[in-house]
C-alpha atoms as a PDB file:
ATOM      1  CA  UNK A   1      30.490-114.037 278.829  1.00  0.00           C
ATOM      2  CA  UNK A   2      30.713-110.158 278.347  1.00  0.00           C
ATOM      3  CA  UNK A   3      33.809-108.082 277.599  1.00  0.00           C
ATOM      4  CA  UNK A   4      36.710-108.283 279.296  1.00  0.00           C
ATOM      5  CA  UNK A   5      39.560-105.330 279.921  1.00  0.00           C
ATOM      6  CA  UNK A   6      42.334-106.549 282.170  1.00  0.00           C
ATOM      7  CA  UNK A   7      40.565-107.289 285.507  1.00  0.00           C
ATOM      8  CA  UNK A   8      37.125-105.997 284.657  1.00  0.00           C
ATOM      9  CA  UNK A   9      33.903-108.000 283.276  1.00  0.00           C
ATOM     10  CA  UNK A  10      31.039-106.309 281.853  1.00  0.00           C
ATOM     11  CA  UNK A  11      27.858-108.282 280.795  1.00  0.00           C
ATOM     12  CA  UNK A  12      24.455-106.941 279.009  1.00  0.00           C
ATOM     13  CA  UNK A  13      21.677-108.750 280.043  1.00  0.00           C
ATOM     14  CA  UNK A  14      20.061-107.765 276.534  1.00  0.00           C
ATOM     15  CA  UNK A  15      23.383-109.132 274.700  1.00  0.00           C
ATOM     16  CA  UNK A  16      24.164-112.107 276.988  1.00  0.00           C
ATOM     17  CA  UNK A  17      23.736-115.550 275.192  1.00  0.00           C
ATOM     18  CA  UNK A  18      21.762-117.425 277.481  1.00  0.00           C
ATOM     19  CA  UNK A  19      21.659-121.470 277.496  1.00  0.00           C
ATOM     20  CA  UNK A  20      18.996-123.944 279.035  1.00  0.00           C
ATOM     21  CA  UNK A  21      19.267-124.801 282.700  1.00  0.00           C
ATOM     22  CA  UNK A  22      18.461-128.521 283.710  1.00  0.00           C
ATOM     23  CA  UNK A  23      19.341-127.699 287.881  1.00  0.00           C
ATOM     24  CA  UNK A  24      16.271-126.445 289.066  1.00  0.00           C
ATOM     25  CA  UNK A  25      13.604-128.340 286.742  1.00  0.00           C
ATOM     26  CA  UNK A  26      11.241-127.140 284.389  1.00  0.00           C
ATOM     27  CA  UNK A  27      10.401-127.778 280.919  1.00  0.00           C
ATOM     28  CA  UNK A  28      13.381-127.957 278.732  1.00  0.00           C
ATOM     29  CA  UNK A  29      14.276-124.397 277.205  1.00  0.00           C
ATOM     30  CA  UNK A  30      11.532-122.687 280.036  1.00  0.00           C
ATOM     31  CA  UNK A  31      14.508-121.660 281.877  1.00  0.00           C
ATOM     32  CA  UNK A  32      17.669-120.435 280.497  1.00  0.00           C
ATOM     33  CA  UNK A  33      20.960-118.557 282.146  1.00  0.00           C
ATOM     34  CA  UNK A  34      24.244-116.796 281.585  1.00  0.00           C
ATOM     35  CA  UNK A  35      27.181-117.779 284.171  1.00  0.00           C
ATOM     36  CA  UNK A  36      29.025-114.352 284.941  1.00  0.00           C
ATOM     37  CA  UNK A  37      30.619-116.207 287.831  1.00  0.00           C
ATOM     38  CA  UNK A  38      28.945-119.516 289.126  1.00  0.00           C
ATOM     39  CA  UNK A  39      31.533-122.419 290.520  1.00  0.00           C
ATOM     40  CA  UNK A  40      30.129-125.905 289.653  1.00  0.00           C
ATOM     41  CA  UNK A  41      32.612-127.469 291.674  1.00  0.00           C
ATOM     42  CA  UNK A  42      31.772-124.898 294.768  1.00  0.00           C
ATOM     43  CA  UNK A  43      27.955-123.921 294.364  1.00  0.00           C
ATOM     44  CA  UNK A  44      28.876-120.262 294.260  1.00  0.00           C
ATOM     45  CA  UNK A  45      28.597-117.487 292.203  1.00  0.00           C
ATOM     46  CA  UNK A  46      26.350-115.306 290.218  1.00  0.00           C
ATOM     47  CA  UNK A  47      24.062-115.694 286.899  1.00  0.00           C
ATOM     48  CA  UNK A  48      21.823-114.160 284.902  1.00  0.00           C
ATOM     49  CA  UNK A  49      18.386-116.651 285.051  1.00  0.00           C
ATOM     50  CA  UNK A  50      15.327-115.781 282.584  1.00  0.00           C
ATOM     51  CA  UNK A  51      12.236-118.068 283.215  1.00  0.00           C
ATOM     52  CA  UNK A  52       9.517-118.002 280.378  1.00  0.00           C
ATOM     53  CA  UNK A  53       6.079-117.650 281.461  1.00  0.00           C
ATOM     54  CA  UNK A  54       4.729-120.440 283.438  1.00  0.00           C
ATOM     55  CA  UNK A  55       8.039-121.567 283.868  1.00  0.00           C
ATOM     56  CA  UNK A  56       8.807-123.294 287.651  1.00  0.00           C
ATOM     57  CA  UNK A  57      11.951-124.709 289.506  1.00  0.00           C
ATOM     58  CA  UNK A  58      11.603-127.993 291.350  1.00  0.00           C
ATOM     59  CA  UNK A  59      11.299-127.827 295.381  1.00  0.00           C
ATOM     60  CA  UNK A  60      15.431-127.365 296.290  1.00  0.00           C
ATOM     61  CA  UNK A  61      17.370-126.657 299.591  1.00  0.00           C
ATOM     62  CA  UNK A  62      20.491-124.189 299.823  1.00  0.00           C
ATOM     63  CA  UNK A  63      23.099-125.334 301.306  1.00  0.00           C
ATOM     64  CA  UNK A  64      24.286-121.722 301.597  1.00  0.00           C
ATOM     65  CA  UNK A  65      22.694-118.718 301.010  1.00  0.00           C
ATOM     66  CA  UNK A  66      20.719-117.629 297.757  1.00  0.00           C
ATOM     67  CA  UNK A  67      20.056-114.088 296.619  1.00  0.00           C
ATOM     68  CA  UNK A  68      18.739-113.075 293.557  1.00  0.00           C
ATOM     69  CA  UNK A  69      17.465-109.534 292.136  1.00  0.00           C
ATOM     70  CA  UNK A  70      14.101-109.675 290.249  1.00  0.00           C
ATOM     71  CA  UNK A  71      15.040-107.031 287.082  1.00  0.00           C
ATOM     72  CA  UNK A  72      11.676-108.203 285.205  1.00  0.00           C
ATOM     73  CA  UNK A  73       8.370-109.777 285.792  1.00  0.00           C
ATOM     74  CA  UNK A  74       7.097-111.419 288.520  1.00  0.00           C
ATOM     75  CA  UNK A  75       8.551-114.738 290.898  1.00  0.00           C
ATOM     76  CA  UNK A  76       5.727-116.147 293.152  1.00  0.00           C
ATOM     77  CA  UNK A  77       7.398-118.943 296.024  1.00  0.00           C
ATOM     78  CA  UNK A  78       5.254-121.801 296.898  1.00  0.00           C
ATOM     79  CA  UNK A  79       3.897-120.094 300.027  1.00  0.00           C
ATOM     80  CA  UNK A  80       2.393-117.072 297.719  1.00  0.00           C
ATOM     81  CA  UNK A  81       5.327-114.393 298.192  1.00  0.00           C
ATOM     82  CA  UNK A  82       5.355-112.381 294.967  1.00  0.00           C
ATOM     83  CA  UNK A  83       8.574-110.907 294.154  1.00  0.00           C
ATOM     84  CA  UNK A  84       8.016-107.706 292.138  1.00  0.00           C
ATOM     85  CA  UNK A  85      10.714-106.099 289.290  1.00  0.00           C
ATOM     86  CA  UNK A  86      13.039-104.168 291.936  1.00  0.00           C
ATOM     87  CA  UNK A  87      12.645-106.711 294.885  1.00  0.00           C
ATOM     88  CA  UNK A  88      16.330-108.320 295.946  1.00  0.00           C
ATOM     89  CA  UNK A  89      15.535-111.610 298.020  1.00  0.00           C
ATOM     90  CA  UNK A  90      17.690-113.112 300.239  1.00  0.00           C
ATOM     91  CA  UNK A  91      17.233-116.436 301.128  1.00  0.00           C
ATOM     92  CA  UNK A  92      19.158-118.180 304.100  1.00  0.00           C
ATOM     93  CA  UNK A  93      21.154-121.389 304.196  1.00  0.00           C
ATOM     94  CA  UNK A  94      18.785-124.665 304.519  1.00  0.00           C
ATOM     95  CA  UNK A  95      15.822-122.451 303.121  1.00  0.00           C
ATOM     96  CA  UNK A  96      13.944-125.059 300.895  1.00  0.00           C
ATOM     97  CA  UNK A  97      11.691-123.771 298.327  1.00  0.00           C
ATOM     98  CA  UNK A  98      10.482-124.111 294.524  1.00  0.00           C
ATOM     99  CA  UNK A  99       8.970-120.567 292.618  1.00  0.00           C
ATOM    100  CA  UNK A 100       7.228-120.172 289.485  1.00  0.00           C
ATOM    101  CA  UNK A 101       6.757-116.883 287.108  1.00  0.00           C
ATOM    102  CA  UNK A 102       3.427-116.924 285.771  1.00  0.00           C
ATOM    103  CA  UNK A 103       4.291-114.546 283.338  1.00  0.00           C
ATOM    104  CA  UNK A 104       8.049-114.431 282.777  1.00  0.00           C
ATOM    105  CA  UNK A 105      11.105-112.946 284.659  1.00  0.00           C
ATOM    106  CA  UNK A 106      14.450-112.240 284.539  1.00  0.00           C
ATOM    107  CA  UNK A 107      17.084-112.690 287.438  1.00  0.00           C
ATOM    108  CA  UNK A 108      20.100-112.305 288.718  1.00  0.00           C
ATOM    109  CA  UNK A 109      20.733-114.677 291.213  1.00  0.00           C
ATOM    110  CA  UNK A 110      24.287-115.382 293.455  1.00  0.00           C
ATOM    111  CA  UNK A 111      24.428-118.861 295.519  1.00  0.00           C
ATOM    112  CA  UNK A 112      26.870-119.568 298.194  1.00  0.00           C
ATOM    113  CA  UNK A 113      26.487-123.270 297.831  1.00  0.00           C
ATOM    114  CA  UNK A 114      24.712-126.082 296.512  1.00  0.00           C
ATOM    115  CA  UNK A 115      21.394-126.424 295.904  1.00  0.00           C
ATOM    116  CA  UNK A 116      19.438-130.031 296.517  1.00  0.00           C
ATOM    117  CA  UNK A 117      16.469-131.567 295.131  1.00  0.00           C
ATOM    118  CA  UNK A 118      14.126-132.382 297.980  1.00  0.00           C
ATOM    119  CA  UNK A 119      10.559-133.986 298.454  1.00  0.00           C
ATOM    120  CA  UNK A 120       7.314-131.264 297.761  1.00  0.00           C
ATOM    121  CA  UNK A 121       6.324-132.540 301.860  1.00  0.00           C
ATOM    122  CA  UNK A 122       9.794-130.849 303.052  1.00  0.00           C
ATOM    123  CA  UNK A 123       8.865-127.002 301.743  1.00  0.00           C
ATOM    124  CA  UNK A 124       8.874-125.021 304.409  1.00  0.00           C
ATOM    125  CA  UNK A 125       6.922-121.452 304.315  1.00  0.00           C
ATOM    126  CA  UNK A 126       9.351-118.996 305.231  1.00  0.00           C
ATOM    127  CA  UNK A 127       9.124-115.704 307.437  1.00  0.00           C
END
């Protein structure tokens, strides 16, 4: 995870070991993450995410909220938003969506509950 001193966690995004992520789609090994905090059981918590280029997530609904910080590269949603290195997203509970990075990106993402696979006809472009 990081180093840990009594109650505190640090984690290096450039030293974090990072481990294929099967929850969102995409090619086997085109997206990775490191858990700092993420509850299987609850949906919540934070990660770090890197998607290779042309890497893409398969259209998902939140059941709670999702926010993620873009710290690298591009994220473009299906609607043709282009998150930019700096941007931090937030996206509501019930937003359904799938994004792809073109050329790469790194993340850090926090969920406040599930996500759920859903049909490419229930996207929804969002405001």
């Amino acid at each position: 995870m990081g180093r840990r001193h009594a109650n505190r966690q640090v984690t290096r995004f450039d030293t974090a070991t990072f481990v294929p992520i099967d929850r969102f789609g995409g090619t086997e090994g085109t997206m990775t993450w490191h858990n700092l905090s993420y509850d299987p059981q609850t949906g919540r918590g934070s990660y770090l995410m890197v998607m290779a280029p042309g890497a893409s997530s398969r259209p998902h609904r939140h059941t709670g909220a999702e926010e993620f910080h873009v710290i690298e590269g591009d994220l473009v949603d299906f609607d043709g938003q282009v998150y930019h290195a700096g941007d931090f997203v937030r996206l509501e509970p019930g937003t359904t969506h799938t994004s792809l990075s073109p050329n790469g990106c790194k993340l850090l993402v926090t969920q406040w509950g599930h996500t759920e696979p859903v049909g490419i006809d229930q996207l929804e472009f969002l405001k």
